[in-house]
N, C-alpha and C. Protein backbone atom coordinates (compact mmCIF):
# COMPACT_ATOMS: atom_id res chain seq x y z
N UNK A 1 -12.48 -74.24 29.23
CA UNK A 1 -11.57 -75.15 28.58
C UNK A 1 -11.51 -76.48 29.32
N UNK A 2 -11.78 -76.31 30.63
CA UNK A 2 -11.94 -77.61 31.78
C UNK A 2 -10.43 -78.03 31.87
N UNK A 3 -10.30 -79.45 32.74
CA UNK A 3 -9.05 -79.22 33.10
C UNK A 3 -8.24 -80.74 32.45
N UNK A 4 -7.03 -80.82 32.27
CA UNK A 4 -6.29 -81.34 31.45
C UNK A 4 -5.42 -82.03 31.98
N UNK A 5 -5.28 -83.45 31.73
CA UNK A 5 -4.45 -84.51 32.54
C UNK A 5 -3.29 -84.69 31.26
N UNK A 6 -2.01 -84.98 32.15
CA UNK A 6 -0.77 -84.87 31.88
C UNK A 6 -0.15 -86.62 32.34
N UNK A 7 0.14 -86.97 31.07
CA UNK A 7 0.65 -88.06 31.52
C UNK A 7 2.49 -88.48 31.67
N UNK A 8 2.72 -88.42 32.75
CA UNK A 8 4.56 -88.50 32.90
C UNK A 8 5.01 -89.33 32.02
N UNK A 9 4.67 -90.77 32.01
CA UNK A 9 5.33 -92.23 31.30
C UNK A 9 5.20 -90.89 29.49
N UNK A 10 4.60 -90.55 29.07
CA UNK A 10 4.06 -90.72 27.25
C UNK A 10 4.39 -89.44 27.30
N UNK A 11 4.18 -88.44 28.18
CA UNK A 11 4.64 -87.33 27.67
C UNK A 11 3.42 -86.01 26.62
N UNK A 12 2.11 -86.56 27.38
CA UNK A 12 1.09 -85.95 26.88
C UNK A 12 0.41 -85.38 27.52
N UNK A 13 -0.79 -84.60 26.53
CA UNK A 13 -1.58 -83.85 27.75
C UNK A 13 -3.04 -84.31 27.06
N UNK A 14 -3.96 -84.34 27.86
CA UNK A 14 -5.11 -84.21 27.22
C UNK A 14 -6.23 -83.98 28.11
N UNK A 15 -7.51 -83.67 27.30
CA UNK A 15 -8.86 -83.12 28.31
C UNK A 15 -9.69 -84.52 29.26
N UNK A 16 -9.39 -83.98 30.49
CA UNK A 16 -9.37 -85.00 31.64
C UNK A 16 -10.89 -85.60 31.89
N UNK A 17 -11.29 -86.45 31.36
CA UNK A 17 -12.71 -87.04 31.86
C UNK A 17 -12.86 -88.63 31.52
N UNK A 18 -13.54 -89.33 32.24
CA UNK A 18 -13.55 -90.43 32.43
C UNK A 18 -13.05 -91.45 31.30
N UNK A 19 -13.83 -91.07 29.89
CA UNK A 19 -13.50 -91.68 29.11
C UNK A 19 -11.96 -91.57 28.31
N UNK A 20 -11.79 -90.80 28.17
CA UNK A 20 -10.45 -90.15 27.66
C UNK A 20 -8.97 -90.89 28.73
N UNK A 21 -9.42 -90.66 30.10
CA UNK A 21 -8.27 -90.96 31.16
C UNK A 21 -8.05 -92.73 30.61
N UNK A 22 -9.25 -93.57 30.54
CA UNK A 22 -9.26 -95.14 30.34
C UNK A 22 -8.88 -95.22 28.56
N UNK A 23 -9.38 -94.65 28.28
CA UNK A 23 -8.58 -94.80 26.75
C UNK A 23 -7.00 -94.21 26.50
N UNK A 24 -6.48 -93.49 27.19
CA UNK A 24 -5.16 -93.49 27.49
C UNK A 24 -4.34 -94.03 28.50
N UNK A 25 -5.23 -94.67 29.24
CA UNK A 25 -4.32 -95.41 29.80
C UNK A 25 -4.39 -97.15 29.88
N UNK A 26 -5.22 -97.16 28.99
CA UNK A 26 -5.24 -98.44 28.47
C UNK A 26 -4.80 -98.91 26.94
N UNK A 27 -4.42 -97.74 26.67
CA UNK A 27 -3.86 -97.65 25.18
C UNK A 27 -2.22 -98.75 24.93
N UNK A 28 -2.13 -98.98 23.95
CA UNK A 28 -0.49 -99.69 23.81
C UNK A 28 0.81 -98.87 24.19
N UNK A 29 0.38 -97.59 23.44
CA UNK A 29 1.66 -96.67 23.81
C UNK A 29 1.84 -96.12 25.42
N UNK A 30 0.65 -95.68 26.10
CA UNK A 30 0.87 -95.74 27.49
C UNK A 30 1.67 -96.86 28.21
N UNK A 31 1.24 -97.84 27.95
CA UNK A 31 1.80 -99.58 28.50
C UNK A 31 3.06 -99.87 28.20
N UNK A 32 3.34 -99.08 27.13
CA UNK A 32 4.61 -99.34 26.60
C UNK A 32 5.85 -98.83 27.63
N UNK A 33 4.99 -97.03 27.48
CA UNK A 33 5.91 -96.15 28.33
C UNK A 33 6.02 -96.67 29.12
N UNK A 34 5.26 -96.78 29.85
CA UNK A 34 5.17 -97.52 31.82
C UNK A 34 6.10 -98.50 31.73
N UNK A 35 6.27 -99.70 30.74
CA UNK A 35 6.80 -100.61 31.05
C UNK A 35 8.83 -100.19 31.25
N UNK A 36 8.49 -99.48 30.02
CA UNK A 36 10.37 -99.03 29.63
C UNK A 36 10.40 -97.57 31.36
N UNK A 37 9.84 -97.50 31.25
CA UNK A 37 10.15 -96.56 32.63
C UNK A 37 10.18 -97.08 33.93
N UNK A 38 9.42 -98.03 34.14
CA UNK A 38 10.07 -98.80 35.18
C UNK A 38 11.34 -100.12 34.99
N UNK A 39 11.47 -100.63 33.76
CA UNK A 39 12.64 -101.28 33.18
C UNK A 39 13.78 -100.28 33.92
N UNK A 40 13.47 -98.98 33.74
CA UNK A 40 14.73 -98.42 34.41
C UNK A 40 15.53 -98.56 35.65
N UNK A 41 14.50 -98.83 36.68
CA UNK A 41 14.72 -99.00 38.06
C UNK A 41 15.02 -100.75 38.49
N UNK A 42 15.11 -101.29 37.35
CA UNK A 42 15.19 -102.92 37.53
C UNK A 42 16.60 -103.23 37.95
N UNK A 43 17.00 -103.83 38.86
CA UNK A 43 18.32 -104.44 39.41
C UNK A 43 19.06 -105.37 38.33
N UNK A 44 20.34 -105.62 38.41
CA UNK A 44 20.93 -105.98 37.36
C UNK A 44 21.12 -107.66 37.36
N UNK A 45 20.18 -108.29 39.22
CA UNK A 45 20.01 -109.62 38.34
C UNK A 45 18.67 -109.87 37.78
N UNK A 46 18.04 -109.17 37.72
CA UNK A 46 16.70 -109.24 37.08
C UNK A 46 16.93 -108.96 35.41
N UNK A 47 17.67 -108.12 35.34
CA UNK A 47 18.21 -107.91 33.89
C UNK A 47 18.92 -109.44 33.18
N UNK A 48 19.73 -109.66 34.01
CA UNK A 48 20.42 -110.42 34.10
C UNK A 48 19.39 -112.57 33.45
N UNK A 49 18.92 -112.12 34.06
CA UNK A 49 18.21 -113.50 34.28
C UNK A 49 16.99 -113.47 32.96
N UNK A 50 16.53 -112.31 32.59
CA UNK A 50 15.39 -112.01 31.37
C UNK A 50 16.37 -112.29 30.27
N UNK A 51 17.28 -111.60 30.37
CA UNK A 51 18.09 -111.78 28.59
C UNK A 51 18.76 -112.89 28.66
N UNK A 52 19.12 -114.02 29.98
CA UNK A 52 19.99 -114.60 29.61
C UNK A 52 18.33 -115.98 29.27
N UNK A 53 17.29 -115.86 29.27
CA UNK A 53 16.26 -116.78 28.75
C UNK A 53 15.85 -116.42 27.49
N UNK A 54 16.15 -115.29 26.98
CA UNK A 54 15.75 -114.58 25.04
C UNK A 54 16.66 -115.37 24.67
N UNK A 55 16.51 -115.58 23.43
CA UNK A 55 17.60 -115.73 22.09
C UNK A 55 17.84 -114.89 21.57
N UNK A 56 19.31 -114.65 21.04
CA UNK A 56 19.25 -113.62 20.41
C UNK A 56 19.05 -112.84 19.50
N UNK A 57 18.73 -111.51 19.09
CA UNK A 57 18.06 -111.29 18.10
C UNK A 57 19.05 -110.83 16.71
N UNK A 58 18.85 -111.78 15.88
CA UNK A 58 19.74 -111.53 14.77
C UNK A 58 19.60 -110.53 13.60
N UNK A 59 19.06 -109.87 14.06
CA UNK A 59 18.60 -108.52 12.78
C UNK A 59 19.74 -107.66 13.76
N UNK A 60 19.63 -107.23 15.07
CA UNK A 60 20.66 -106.57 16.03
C UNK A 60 21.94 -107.30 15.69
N UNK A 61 21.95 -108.13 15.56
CA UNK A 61 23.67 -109.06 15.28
C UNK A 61 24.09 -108.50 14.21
N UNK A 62 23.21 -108.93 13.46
CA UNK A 62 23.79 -108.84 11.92
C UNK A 62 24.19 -107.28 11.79
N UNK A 63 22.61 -106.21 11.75
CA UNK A 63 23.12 -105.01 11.35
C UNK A 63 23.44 -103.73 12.66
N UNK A 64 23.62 -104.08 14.05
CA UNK A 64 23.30 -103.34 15.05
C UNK A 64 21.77 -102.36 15.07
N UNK A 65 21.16 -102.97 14.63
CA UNK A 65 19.96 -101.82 14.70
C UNK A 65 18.85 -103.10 14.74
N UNK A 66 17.67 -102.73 15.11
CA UNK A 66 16.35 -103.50 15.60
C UNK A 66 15.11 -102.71 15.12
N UNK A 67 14.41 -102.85 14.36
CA UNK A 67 13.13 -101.96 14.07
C UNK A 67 12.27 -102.46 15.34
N UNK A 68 12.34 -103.55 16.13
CA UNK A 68 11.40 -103.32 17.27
C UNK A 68 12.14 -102.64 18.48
N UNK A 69 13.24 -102.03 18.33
CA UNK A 69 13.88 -101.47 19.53
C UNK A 69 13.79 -102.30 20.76
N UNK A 70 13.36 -101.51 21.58
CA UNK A 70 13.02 -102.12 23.20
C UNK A 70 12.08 -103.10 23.84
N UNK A 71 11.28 -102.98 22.72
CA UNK A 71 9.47 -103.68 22.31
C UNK A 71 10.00 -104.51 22.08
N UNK A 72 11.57 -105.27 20.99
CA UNK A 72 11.70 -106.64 20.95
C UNK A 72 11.77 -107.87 21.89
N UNK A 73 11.69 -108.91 21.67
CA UNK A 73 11.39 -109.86 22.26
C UNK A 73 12.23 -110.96 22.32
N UNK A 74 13.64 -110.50 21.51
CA UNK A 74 14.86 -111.42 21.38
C UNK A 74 15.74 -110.43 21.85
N UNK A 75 17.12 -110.83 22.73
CA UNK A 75 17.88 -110.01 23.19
C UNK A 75 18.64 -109.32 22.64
N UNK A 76 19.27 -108.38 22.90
CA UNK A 76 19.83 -107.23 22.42
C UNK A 76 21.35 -107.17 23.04
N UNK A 77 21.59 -108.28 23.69
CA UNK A 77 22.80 -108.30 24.37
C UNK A 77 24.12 -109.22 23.70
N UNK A 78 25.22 -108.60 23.65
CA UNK A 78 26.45 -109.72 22.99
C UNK A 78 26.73 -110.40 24.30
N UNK A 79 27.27 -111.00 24.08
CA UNK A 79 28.11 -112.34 24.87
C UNK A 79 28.84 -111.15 25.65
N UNK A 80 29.50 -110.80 25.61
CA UNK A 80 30.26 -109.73 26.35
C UNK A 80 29.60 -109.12 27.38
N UNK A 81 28.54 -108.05 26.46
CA UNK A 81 27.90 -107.36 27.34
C UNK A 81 26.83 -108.31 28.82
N UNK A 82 26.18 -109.80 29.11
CA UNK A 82 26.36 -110.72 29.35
C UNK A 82 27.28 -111.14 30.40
N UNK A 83 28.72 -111.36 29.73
CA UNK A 83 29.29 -111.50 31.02
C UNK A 83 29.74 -110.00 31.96
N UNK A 84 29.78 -108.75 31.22
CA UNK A 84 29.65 -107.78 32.13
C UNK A 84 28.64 -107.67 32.72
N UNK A 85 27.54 -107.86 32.71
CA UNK A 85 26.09 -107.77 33.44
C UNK A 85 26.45 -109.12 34.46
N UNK A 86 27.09 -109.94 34.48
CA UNK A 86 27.06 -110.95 35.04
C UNK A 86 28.05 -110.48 36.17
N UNK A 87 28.94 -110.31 36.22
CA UNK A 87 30.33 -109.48 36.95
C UNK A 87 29.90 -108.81 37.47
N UNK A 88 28.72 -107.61 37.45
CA UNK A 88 28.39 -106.40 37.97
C UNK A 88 27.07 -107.24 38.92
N UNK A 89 26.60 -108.47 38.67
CA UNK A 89 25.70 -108.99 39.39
C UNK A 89 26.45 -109.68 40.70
N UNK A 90 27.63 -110.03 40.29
CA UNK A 90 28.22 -110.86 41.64
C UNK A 90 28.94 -110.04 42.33
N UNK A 91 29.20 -108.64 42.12
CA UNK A 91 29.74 -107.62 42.87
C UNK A 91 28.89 -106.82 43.83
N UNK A 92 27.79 -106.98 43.09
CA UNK A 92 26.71 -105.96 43.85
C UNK A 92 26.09 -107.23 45.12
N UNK A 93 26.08 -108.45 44.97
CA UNK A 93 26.01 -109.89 46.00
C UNK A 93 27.06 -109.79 47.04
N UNK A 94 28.01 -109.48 46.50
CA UNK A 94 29.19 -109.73 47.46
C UNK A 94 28.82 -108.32 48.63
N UNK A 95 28.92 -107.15 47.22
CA UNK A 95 28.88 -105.90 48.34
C UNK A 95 27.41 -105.92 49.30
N UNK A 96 26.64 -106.91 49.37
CA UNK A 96 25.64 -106.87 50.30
C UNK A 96 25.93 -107.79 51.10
N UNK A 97 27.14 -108.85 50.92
CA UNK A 97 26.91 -109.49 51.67
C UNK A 97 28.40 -109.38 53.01
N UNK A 98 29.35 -108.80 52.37
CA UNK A 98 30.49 -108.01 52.70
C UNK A 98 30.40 -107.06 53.96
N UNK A 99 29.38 -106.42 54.20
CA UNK A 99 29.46 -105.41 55.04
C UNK A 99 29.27 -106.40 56.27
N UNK A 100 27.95 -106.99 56.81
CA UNK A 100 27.23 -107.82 57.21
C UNK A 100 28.35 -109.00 58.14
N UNK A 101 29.60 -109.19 57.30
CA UNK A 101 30.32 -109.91 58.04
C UNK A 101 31.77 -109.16 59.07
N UNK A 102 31.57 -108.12 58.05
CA UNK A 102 33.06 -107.19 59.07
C UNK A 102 33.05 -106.08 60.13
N UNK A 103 31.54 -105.54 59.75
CA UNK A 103 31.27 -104.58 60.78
C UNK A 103 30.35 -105.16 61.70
N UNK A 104 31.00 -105.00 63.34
CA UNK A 104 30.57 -105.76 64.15
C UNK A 104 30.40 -104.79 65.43
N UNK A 105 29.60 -104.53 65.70
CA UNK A 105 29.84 -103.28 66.93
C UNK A 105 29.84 -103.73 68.06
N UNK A 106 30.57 -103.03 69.27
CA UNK A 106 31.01 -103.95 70.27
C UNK A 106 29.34 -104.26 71.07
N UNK A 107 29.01 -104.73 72.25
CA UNK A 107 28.00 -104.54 72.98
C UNK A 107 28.35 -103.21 73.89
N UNK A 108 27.24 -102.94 74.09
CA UNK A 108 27.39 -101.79 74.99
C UNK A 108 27.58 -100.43 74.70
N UNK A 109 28.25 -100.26 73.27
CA UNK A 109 28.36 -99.26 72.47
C UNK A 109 27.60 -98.13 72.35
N UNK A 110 26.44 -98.04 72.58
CA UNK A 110 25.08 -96.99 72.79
C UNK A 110 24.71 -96.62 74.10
N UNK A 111 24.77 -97.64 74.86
CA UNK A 111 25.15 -97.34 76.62
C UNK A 111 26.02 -97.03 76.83
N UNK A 112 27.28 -97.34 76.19
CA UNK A 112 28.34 -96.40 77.14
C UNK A 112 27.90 -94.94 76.90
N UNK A 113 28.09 -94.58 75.11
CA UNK A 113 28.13 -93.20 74.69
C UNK A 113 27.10 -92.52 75.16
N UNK A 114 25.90 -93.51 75.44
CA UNK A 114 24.99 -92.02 76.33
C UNK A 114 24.97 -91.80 77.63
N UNK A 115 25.61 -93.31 78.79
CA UNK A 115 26.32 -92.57 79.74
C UNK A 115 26.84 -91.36 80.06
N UNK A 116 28.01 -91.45 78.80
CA UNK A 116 29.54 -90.18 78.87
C UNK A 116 28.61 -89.33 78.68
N UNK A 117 27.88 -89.40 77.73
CA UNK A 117 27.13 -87.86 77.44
C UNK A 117 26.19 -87.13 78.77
N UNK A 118 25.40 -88.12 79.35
CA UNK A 118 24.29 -87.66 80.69
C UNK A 118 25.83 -87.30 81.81
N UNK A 119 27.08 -87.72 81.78
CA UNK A 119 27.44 -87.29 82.77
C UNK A 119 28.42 -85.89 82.34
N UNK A 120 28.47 -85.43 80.80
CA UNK A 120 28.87 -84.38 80.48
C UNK A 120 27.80 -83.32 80.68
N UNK A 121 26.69 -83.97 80.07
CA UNK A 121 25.75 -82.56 80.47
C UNK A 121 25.39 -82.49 82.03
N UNK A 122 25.57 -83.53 82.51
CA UNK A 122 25.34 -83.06 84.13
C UNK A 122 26.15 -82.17 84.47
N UNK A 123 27.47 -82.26 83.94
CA UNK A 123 28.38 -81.37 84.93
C UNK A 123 28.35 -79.93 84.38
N UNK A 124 28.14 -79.78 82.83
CA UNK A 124 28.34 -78.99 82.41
C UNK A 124 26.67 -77.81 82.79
N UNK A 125 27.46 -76.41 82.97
CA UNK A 125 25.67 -75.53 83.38
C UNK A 125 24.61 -75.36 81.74
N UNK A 126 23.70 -76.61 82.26
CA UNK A 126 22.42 -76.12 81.32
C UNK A 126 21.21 -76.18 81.48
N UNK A 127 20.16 -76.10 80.60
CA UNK A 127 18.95 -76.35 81.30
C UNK A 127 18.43 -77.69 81.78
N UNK A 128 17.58 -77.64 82.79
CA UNK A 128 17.21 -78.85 83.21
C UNK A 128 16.66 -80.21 82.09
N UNK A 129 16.26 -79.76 80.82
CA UNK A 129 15.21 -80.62 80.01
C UNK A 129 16.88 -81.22 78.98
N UNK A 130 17.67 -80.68 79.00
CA UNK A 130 18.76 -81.21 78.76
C UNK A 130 19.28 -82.18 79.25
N UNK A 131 19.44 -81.85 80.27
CA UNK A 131 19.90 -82.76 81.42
C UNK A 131 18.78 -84.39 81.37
N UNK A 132 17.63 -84.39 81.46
CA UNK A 132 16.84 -85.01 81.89
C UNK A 132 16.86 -86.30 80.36
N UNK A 133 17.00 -85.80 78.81
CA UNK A 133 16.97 -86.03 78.17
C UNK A 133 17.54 -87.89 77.86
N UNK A 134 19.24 -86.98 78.10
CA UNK A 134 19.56 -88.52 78.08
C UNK A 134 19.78 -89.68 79.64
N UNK A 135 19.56 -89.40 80.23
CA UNK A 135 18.43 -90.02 81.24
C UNK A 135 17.39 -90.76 80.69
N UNK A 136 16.47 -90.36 80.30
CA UNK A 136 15.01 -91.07 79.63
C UNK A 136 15.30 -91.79 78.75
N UNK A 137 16.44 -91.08 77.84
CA UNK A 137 16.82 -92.35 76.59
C UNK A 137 17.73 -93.43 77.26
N UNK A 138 18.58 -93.50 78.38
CA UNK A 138 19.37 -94.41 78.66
C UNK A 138 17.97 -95.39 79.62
N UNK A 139 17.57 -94.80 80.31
CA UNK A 139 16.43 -95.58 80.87
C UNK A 139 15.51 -96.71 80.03
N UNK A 140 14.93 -95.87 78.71
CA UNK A 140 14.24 -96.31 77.62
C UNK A 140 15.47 -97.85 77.04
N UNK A 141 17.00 -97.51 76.69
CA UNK A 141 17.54 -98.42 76.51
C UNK A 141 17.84 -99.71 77.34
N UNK A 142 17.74 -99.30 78.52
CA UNK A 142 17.91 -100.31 79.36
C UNK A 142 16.54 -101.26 79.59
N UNK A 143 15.33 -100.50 79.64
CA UNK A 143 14.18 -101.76 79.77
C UNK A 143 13.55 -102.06 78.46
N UNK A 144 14.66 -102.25 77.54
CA UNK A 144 14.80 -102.58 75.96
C UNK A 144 13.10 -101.86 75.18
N UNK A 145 13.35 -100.61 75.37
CA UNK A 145 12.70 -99.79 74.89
C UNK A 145 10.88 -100.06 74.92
N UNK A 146 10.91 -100.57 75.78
CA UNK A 146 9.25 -100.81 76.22
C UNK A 146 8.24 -99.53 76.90
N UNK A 147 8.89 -98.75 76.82
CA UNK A 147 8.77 -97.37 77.51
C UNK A 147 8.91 -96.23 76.03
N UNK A 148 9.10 -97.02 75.14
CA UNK A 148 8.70 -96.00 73.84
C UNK A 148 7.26 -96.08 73.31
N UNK A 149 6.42 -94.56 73.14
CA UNK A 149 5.89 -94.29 72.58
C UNK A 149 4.75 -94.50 73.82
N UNK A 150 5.18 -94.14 74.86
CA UNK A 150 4.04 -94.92 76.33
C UNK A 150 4.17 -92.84 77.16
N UNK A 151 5.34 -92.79 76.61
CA UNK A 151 5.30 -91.16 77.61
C UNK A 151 6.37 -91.73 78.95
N UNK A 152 7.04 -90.07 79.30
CA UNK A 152 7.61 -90.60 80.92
C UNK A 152 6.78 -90.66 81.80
N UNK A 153 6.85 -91.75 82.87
CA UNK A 153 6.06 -91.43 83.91
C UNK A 153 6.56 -90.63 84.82
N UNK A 154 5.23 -90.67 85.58
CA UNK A 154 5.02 -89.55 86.80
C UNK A 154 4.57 -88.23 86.18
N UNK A 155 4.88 -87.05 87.22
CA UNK A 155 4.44 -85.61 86.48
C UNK A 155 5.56 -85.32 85.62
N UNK A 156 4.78 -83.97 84.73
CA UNK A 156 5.85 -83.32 83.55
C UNK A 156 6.24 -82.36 84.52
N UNK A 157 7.74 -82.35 84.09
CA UNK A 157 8.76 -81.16 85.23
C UNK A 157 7.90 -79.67 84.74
């Protein structure tokens, strides 16, 4: 029967050989899929910025329905929907730009905490490779990590 390629975007199957793979995937309806399936993953000022350059499409105005669906080429968006896409664009700006200014971590913050920690496991009874651990990482932090991915020196315990 030989073996049979499955295409995710279209939702088909067919017998897998050179010619067949380029004629389906150079086909309109493949291109189509691909396109509306990654449309999915598009950020909302990219959305944002495509429909607000269409005109709109007045067969969707008039009767809510579009015989070119998604394939059309005039927008599909009311004024409304617009300024909600627009609102949800300057929220998702802010919330990237929001964090960036309030969370501020002190200096020293990673050196202290692995201090406290090398002098908890010192005191506390465990094995030696414990012990030694955060040692190497506070060492590694202090000669601003130039000692990563180089190995510890000297011998292995």
């Amino acid at each position: 029967m030989g073996k049979h390629y499955f295409c995710d975007y279209c939702s088909r199957s067919f017998q897998d050989n050179l010619h067949n793979r380029k004629k389906h995937l150079n086909g309109l309806q493949h291109l189509k899929a691909k396109k509306v399936w990654y449309d999915m993953f598009r950020d909302a000022a990219a959305i944002l910025l495509d429909e607000q350059n269409k005109r709109p499409c007045r067969k969707f105005l008039l009767t809510g329905q579009c015989d070119f669906g998604s394939n059309c080429r005039f927008s599909h968006m009311s004024e409304r929907d617009l300024q909600e896409l627009s609102i949800q664009v300057e929220e998702e700006r802010r919330a990237r730009e929001w964090p960036l200014d309030v969370v501020e971590l002190p200096e020293g913050h990673l050196e202290d905490w692995l201090e406290k920690r090398a002098k908890r496991l010192s005191s506390a009874p465990s094995s030696r490779s414990a012990q030694l651990l955060p040692g190497l990482a506070l060492k590694m932090l202090r000669s601003g990590w130039s000692t990563l991915g180089q190995g510890p020196s000297g011998p292995n315990p």
